[in-house]
N, C-alpha and C. Protein backbone atom coordinates (compact mmCIF):
# COMPACT_ATOMS: atom_id res chain seq x y z
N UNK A 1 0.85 -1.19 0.00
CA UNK A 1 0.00 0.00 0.00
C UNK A 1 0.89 1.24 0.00
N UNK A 2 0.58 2.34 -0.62
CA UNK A 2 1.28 3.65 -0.52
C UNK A 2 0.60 4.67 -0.04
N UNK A 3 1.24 4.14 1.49
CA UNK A 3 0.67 4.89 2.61
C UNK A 3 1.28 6.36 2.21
N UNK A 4 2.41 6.96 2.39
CA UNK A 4 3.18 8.02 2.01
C UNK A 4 2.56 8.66 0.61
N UNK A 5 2.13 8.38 -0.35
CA UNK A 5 0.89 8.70 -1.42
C UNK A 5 -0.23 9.23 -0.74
N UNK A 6 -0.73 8.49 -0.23
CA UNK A 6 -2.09 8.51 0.41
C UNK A 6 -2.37 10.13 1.66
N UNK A 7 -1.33 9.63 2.29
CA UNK A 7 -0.99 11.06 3.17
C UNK A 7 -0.96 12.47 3.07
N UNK A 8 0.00 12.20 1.84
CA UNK A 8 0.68 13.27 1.62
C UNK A 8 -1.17 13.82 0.37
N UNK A 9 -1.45 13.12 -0.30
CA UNK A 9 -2.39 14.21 -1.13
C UNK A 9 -3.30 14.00 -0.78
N UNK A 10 -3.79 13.28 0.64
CA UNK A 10 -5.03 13.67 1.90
C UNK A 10 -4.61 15.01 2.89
N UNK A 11 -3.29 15.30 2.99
CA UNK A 11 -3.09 16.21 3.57
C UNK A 11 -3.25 17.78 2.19
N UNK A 12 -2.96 17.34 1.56
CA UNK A 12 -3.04 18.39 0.21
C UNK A 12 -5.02 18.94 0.17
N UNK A 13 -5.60 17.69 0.56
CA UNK A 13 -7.08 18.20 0.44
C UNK A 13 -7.32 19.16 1.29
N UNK A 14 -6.94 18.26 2.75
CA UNK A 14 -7.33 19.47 4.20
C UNK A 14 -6.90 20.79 3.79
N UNK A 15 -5.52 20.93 3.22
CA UNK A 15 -4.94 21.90 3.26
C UNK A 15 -6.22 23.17 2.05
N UNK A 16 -6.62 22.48 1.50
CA UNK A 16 -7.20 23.14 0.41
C UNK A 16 -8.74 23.73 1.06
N UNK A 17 -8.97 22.51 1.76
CA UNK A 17 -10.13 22.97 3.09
C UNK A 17 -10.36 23.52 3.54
N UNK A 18 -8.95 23.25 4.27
CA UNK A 18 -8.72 25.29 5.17
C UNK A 18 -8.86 26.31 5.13
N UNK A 19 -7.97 26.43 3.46
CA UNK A 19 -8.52 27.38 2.51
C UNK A 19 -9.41 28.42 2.43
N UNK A 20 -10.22 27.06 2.25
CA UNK A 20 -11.76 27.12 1.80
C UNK A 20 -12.88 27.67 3.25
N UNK A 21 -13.02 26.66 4.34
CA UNK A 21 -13.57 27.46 5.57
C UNK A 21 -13.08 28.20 6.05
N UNK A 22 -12.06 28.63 6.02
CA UNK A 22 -11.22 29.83 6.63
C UNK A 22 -11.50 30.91 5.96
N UNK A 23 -11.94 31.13 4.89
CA UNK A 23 -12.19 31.93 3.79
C UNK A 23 -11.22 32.81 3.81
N UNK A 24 -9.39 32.36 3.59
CA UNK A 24 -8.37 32.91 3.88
C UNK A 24 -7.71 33.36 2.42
N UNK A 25 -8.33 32.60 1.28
CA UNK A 25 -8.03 32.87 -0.12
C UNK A 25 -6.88 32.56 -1.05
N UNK A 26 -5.91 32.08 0.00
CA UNK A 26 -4.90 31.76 -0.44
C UNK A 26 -4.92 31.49 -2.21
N UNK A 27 -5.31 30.53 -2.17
CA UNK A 27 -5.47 29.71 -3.54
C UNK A 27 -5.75 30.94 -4.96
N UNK A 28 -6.22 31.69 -4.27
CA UNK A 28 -6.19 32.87 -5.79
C UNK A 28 -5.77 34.12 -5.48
N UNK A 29 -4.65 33.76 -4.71
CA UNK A 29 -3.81 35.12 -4.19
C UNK A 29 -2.22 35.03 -5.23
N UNK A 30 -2.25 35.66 -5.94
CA UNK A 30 -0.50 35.92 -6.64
C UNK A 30 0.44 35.79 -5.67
N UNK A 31 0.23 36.48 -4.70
CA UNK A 31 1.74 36.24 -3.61
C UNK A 31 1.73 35.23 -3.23
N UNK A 32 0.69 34.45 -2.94
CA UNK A 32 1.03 33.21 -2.26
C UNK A 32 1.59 32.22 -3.26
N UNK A 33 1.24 31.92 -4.57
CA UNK A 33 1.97 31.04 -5.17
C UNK A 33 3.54 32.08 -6.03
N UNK A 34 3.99 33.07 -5.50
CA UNK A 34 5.11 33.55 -5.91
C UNK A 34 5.67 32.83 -4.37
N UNK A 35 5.32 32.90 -3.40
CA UNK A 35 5.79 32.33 -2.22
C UNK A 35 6.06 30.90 -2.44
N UNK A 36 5.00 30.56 -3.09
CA UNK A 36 5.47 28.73 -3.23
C UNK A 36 5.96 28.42 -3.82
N UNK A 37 6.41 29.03 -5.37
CA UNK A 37 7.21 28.67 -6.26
C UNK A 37 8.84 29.12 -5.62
N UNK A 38 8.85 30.11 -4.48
CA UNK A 38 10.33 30.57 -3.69
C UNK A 38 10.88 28.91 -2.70
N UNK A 39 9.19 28.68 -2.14
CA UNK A 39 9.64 27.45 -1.30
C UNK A 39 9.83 26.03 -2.10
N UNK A 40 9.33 26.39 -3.42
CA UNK A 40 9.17 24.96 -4.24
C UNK A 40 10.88 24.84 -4.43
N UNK A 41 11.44 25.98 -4.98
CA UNK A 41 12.80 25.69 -4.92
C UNK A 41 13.76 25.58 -3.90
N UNK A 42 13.88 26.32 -2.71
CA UNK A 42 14.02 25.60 -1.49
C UNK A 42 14.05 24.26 -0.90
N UNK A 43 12.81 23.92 -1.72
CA UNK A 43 12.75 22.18 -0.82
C UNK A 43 13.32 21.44 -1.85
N UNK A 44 13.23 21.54 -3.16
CA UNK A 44 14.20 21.30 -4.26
C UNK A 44 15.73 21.05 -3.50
N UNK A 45 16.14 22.00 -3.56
CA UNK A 45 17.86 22.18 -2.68
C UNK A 45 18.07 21.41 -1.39
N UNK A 46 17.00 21.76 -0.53
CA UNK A 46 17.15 20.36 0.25
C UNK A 46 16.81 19.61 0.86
N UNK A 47 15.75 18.70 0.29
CA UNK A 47 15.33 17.40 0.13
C UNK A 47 16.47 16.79 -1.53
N UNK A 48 16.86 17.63 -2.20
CA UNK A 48 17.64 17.24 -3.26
C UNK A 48 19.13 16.70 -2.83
N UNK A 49 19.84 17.06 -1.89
CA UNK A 49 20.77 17.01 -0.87
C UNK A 49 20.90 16.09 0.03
N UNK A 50 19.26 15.68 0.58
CA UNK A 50 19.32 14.91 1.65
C UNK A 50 19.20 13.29 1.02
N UNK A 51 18.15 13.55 -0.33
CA UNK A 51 17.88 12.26 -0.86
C UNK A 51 19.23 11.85 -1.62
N UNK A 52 19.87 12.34 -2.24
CA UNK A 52 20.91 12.20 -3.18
C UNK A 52 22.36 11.87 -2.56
N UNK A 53 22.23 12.51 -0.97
CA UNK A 53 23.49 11.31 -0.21
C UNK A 53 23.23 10.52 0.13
N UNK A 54 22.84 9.52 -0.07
CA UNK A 54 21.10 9.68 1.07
C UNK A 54 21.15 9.71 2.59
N UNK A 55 20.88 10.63 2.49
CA UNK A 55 20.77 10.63 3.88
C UNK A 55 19.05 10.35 4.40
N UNK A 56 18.47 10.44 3.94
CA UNK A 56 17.19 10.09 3.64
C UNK A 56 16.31 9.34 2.83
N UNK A 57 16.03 8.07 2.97
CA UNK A 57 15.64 7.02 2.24
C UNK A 57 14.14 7.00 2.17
N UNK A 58 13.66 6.70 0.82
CA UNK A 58 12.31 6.02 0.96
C UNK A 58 12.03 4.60 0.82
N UNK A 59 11.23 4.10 1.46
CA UNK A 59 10.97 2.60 1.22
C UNK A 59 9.87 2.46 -0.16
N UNK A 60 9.91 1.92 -1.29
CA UNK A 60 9.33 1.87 -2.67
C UNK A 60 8.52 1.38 -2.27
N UNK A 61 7.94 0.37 -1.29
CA UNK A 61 6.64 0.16 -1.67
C UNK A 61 5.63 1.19 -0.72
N UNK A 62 6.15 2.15 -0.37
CA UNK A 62 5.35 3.42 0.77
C UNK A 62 4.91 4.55 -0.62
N UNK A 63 5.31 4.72 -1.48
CA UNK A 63 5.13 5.82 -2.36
C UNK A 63 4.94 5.47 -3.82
N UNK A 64 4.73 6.49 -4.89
CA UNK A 64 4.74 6.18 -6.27
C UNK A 64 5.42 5.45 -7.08
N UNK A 65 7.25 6.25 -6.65
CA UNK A 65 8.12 5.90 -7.09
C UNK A 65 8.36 6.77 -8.21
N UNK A 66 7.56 8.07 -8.09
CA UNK A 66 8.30 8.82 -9.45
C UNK A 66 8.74 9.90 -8.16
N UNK A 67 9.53 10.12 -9.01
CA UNK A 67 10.81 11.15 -8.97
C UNK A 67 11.01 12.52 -9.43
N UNK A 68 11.30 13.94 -8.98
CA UNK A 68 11.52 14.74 -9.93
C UNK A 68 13.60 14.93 -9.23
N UNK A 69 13.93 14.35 -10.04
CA UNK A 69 15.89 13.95 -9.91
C UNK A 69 15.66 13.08 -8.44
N UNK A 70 15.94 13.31 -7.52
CA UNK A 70 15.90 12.63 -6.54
C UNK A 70 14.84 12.39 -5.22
N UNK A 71 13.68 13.08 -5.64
CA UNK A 71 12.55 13.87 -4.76
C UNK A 71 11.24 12.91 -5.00
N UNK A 72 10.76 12.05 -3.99
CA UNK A 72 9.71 11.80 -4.49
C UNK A 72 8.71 12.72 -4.82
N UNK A 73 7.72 13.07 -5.32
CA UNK A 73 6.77 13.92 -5.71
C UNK A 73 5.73 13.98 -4.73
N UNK A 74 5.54 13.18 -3.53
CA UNK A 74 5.33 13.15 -2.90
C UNK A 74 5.58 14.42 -1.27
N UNK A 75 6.62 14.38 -1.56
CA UNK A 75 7.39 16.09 -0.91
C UNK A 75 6.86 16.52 -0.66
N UNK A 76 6.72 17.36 -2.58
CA UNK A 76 6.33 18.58 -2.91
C UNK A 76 5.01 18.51 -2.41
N UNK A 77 4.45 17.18 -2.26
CA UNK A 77 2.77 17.75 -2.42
C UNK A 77 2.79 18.10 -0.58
N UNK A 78 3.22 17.25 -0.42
CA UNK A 78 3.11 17.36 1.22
C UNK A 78 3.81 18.84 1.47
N UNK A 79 4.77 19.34 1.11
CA UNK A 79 5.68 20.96 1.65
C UNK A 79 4.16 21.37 1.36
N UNK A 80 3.16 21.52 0.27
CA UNK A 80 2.44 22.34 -0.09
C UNK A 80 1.42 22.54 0.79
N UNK A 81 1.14 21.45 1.68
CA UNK A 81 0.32 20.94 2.16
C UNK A 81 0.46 21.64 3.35
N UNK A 82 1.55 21.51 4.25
CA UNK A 82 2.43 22.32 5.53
C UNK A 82 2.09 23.61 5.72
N UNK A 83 2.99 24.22 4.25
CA UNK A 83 2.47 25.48 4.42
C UNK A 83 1.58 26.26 3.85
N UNK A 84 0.85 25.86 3.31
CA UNK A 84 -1.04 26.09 3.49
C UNK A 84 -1.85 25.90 4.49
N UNK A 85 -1.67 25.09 4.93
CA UNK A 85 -1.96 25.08 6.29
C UNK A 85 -1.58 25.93 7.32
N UNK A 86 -0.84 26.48 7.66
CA UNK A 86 -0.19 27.15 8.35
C UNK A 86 0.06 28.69 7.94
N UNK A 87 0.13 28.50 6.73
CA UNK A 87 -0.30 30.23 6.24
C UNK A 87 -1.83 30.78 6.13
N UNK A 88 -3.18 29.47 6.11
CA UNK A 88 -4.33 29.46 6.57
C UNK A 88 -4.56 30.15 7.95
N UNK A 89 -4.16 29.23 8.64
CA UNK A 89 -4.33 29.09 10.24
C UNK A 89 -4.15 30.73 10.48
N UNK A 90 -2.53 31.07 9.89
CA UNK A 90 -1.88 32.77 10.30
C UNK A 90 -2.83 33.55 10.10
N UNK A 91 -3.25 33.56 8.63
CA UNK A 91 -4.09 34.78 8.48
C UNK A 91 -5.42 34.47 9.04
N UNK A 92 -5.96 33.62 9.06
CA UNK A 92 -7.48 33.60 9.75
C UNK A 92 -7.64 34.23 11.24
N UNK A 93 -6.10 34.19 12.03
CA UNK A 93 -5.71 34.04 13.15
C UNK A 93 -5.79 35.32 13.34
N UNK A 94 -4.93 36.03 12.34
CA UNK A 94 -4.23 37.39 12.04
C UNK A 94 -5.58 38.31 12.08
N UNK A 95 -6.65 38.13 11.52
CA UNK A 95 -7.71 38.71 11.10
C UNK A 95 -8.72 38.96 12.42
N UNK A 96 -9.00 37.26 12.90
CA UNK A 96 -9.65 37.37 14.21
C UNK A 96 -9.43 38.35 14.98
N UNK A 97 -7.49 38.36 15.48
CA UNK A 97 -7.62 39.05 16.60
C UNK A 97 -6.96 40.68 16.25
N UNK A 98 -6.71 41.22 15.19
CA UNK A 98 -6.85 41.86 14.72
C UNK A 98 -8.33 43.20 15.08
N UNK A 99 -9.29 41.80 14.40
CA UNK A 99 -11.07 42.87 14.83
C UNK A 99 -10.86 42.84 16.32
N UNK A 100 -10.94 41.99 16.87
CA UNK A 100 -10.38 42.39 18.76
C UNK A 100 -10.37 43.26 19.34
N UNK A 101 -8.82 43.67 18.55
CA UNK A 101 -7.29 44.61 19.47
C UNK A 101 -7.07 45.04 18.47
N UNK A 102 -7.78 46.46 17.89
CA UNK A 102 -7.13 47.13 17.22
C UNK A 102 -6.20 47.85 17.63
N UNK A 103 -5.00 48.10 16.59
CA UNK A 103 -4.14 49.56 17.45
C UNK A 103 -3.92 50.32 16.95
C-alpha cells in the first residue's frame, strides 16, 4: 500500500479545506503562489541534498516511485500541504484578533 501517497495528497485536500472554511483565499492570491514557487525551490535544494546522499531514504513500496531527480513527488505535495496550512491558520488568526485589538 502507498501509505506516504495517500498522506501526503489527503493532507493536500485538508490543506485546500482550510482554505476554503477559513475563507483565507490563499489559492487565488499571486503572492502566495510567488511564495510557493520561492519554497518549491528551497525544498528542491534540500530534500535534493538529503535524498541524493542519502541521507534520507524512501521505502518503494510506501510511495509512487516517481521522482523529480531525486525527490519523491510526494514532498512537494506534502511541503504544499504544511504550508497552506499554516499560512491558513496565520491569516485567519491574524484577522480574528486583529477585529479584537485594534491599534
Amino acid at each position: 500500500m502507498k501509505e506516504y501517497t495517500i498522506l501526503a495528497f489527503g493532507s493536500a485536500a485538508v490543506a485546500v479545506l482550510f482554505d476554503y472554511f477559513l475563507r483565507t483565499k490563499l489559492l487565488v492570491n499571486k503572492k502566495f503562489w510567488i511564495f510557493w514557487a520561492v519554497m518549491f525551490v528551497l525544498i528542491f535544494i534540500v530534500n535534493g541534498y538529503l535524498t541524493w546522499r542519502p541521507i534520507v531514504q524512501y521505502g518503494e513500496e510506501y510511495y509512487l516511485g516517481i521522482r523529480l531527480f531525486t525527490i519523491p513527488i510526494e514532498d512537494f505535495i506534502y511541503g504544499f500541504s504544511l504550508l497552506t496550512m499554516n499560512i491558513s491558520l496565520w491569516e485567519y488568526f491574524s484577522r480574528k484578533f486583529k477585529n479584537k485589538f485594534p491599534s
